[in-house]
N, C-alpha and C. Protein backbone atom coordinates (compact mmCIF):
# COMPACT_ATOMS: atom_id res chain seq x y z
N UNK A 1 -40.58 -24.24 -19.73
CA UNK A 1 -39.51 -23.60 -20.46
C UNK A 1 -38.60 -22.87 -19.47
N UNK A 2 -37.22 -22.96 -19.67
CA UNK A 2 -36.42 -22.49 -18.43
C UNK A 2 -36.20 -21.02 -18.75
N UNK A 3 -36.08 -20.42 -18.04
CA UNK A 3 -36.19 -18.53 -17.55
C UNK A 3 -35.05 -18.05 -17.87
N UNK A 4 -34.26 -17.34 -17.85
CA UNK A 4 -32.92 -16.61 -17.23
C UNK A 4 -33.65 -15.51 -17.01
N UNK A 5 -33.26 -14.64 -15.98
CA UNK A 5 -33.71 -13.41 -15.33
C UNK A 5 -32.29 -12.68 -15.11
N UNK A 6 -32.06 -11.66 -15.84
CA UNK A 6 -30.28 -11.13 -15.62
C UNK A 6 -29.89 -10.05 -16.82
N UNK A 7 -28.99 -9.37 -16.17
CA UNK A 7 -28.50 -8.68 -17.52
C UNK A 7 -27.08 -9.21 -17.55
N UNK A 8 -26.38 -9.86 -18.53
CA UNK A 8 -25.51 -10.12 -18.30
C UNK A 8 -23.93 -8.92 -18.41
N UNK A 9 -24.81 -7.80 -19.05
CA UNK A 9 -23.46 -6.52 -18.76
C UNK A 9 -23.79 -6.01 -17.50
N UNK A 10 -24.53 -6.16 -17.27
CA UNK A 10 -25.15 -5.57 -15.63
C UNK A 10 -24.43 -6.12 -14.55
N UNK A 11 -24.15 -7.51 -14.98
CA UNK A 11 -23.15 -8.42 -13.33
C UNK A 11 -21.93 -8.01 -14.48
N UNK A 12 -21.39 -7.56 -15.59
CA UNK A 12 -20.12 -7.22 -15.66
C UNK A 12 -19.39 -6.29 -14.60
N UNK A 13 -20.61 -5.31 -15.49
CA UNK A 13 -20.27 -3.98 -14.57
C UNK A 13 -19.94 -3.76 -12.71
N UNK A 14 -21.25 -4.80 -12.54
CA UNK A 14 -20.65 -4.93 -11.05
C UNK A 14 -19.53 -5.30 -10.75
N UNK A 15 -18.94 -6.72 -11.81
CA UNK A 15 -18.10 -7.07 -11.05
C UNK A 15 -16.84 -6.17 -11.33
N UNK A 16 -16.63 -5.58 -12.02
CA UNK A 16 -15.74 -4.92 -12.62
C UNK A 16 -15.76 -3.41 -11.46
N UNK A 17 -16.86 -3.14 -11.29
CA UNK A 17 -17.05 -1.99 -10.00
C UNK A 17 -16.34 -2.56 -8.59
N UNK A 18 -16.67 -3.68 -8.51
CA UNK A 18 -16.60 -4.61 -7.22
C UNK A 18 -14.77 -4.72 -7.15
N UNK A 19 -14.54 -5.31 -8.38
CA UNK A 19 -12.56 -5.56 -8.55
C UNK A 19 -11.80 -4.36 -7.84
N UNK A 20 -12.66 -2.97 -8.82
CA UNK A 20 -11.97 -1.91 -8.58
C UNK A 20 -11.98 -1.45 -7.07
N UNK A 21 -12.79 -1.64 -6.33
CA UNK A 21 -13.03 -1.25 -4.89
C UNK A 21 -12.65 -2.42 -4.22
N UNK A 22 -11.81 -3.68 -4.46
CA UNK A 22 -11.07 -4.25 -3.85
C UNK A 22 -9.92 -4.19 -3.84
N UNK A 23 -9.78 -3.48 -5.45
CA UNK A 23 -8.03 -3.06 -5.08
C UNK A 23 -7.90 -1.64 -4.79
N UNK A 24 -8.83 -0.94 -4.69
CA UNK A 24 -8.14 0.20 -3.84
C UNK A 24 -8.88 -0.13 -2.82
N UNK A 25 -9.47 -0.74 -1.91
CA UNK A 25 -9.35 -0.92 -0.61
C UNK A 25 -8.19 -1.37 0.17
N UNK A 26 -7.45 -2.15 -0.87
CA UNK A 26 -5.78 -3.18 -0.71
C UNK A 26 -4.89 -1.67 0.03
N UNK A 27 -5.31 -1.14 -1.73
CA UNK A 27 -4.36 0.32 -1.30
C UNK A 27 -4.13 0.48 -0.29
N UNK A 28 -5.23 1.39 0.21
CA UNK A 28 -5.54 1.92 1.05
C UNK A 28 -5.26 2.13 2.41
N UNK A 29 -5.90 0.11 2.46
CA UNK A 29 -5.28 -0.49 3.75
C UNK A 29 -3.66 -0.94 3.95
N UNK A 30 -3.15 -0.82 2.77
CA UNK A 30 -1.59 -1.46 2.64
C UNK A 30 -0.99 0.53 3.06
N UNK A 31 -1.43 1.62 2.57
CA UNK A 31 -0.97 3.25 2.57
C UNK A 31 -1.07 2.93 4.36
N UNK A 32 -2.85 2.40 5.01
CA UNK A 32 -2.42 2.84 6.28
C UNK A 32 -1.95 2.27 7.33
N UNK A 33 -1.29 0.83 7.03
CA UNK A 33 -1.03 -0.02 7.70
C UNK A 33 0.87 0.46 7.95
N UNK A 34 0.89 0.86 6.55
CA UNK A 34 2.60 1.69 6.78
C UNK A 34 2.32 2.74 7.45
N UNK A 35 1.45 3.54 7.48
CA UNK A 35 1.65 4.67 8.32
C UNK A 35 1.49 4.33 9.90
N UNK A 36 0.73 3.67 9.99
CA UNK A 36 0.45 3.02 11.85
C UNK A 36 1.76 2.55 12.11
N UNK A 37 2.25 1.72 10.95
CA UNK A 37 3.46 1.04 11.67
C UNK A 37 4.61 2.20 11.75
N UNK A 38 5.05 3.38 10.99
CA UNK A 38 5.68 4.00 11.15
C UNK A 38 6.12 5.06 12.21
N UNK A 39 4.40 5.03 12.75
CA UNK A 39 4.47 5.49 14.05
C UNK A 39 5.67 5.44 15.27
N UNK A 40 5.71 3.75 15.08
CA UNK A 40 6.67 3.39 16.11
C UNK A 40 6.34 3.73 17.22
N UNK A 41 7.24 4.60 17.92
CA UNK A 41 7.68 4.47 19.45
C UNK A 41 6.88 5.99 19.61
N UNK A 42 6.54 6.68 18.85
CA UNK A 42 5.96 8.33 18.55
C UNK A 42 5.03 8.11 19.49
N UNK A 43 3.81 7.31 18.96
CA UNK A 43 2.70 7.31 19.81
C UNK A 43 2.67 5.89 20.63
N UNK A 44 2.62 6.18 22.09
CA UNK A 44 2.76 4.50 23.14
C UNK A 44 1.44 5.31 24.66
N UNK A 45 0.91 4.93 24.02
CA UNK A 45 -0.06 5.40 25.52
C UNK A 45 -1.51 4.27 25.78
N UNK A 46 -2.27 4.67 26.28
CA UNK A 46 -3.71 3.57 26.58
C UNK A 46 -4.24 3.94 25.15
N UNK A 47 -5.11 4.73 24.79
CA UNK A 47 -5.48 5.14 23.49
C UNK A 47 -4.89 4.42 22.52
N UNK A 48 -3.86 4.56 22.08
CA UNK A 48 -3.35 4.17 21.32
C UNK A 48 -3.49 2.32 21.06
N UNK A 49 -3.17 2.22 22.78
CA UNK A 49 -3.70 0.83 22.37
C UNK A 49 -5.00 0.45 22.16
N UNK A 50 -5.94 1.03 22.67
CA UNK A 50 -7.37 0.77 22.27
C UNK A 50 -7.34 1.17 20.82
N UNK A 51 -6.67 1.84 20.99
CA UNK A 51 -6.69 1.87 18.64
C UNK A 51 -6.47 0.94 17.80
N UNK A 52 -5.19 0.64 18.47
CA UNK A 52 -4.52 -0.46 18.02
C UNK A 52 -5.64 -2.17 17.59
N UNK A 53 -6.04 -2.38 19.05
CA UNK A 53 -7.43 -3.36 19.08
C UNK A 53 -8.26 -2.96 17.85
N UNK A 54 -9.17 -2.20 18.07
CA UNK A 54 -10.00 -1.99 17.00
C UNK A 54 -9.23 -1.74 15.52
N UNK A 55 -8.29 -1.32 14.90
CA UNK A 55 -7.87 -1.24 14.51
C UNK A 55 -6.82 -2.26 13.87
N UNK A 56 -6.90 -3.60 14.24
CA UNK A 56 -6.46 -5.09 13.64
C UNK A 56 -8.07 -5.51 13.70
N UNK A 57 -8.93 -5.58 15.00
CA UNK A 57 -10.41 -6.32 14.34
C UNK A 57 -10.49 -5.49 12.95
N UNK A 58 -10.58 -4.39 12.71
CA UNK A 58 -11.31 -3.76 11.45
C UNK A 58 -10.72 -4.14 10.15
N UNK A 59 -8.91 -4.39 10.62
CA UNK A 59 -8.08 -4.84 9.18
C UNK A 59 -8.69 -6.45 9.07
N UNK A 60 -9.09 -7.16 10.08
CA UNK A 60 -9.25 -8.34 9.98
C UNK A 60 -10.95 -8.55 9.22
N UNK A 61 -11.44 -7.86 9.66
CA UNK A 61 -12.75 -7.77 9.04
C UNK A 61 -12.73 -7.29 7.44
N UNK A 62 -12.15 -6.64 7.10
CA UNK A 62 -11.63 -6.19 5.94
C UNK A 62 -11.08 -7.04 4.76
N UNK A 63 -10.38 -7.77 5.81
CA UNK A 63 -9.43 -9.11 4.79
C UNK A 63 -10.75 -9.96 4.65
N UNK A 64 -11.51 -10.18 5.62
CA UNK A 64 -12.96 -11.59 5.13
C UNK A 64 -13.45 -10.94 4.14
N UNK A 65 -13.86 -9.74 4.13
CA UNK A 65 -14.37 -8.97 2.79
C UNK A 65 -13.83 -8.94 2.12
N UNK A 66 -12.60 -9.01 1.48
CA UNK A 66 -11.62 -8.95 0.62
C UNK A 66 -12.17 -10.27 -0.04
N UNK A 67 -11.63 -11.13 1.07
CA UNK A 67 -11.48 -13.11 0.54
C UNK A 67 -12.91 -13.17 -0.40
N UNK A 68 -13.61 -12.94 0.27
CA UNK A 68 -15.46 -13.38 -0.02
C UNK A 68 -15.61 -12.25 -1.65
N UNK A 69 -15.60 -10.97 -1.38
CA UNK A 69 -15.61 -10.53 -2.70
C UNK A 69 -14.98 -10.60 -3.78
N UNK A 70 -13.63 -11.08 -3.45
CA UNK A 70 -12.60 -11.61 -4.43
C UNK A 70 -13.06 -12.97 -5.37
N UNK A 71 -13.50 -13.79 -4.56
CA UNK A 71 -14.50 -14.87 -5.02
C UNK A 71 -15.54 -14.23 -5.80
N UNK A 72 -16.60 -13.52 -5.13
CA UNK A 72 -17.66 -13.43 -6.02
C UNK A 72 -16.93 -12.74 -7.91
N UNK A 73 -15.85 -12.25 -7.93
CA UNK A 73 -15.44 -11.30 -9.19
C UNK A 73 -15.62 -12.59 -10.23
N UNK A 74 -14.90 -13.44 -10.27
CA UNK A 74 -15.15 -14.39 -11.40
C UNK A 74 -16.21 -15.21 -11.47
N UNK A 75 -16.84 -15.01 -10.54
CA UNK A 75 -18.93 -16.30 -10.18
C UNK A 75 -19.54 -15.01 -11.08
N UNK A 76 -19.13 -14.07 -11.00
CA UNK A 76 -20.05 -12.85 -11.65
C UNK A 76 -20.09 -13.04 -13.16
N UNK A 77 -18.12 -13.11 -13.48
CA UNK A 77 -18.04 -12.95 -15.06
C UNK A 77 -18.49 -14.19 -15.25
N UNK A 78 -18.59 -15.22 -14.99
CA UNK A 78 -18.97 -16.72 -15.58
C UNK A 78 -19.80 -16.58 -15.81
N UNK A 79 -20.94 -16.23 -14.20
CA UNK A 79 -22.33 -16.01 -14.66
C UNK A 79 -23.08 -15.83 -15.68
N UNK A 80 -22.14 -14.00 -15.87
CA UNK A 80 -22.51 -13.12 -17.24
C UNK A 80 -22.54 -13.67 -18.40
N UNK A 81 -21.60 -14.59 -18.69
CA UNK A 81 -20.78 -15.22 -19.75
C UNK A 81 -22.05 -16.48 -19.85
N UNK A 82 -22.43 -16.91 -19.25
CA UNK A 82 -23.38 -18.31 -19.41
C UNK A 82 -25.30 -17.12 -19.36
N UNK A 83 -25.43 -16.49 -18.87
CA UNK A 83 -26.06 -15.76 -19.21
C UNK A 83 -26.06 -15.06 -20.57
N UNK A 84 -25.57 -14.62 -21.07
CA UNK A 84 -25.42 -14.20 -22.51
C UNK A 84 -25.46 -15.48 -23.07
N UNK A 85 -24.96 -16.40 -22.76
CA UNK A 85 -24.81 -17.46 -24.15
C UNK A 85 -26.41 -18.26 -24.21
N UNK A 86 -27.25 -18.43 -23.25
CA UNK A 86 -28.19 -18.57 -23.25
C UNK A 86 -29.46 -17.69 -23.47
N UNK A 87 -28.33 -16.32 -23.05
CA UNK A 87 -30.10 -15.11 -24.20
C UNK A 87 -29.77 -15.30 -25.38
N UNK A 88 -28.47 -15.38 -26.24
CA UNK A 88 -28.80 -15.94 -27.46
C UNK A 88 -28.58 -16.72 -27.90
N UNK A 89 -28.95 -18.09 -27.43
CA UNK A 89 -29.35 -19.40 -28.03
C UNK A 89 -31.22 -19.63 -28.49
């Protein structure tokens, strides 16, 4: 006899937790990406460029997390959605 093991408001909630902390991470990163750039010519020294470095790896690392969790938001609601329809069948 086949199983389901799941709550299906349980992966709502995540994913719905998960949406919300991808778009204010967007924010966030879109608030500090204007502020770095506004900098301009203000701040130009070594530091700065070592900031700069780490500071595109981290936006870049950020965006794979974005891509990948953005995906999981609708594998979640489907999930949920085929989960429920099979706890009550």
């Amino acid at each position: 006899m086949p199983q389901a093991i799941g709550d299906p408001e349980e992966l709502e909630r995540f994913a719905y937790s998960l949406q919300q902390f991808i778009d204010s991470l967007n924010d966030a990163v879109g608030n500090l990406n204007g502020a770095f750039a506004s900098l301009g010519d203000t701040w130009q020294d070594e530091k700065r460029a070592r900031f700069e470095e780490d500071y595109n790896a981290l936006v870049q690392q950020l965006q794979h997390f974005n891509e990948n969790a953005s995906e999981q938001v609708p594998y979640l609601a489907a999930l949920a959605s085929r989960l429920r329809d099979y706890l009550q069948s």
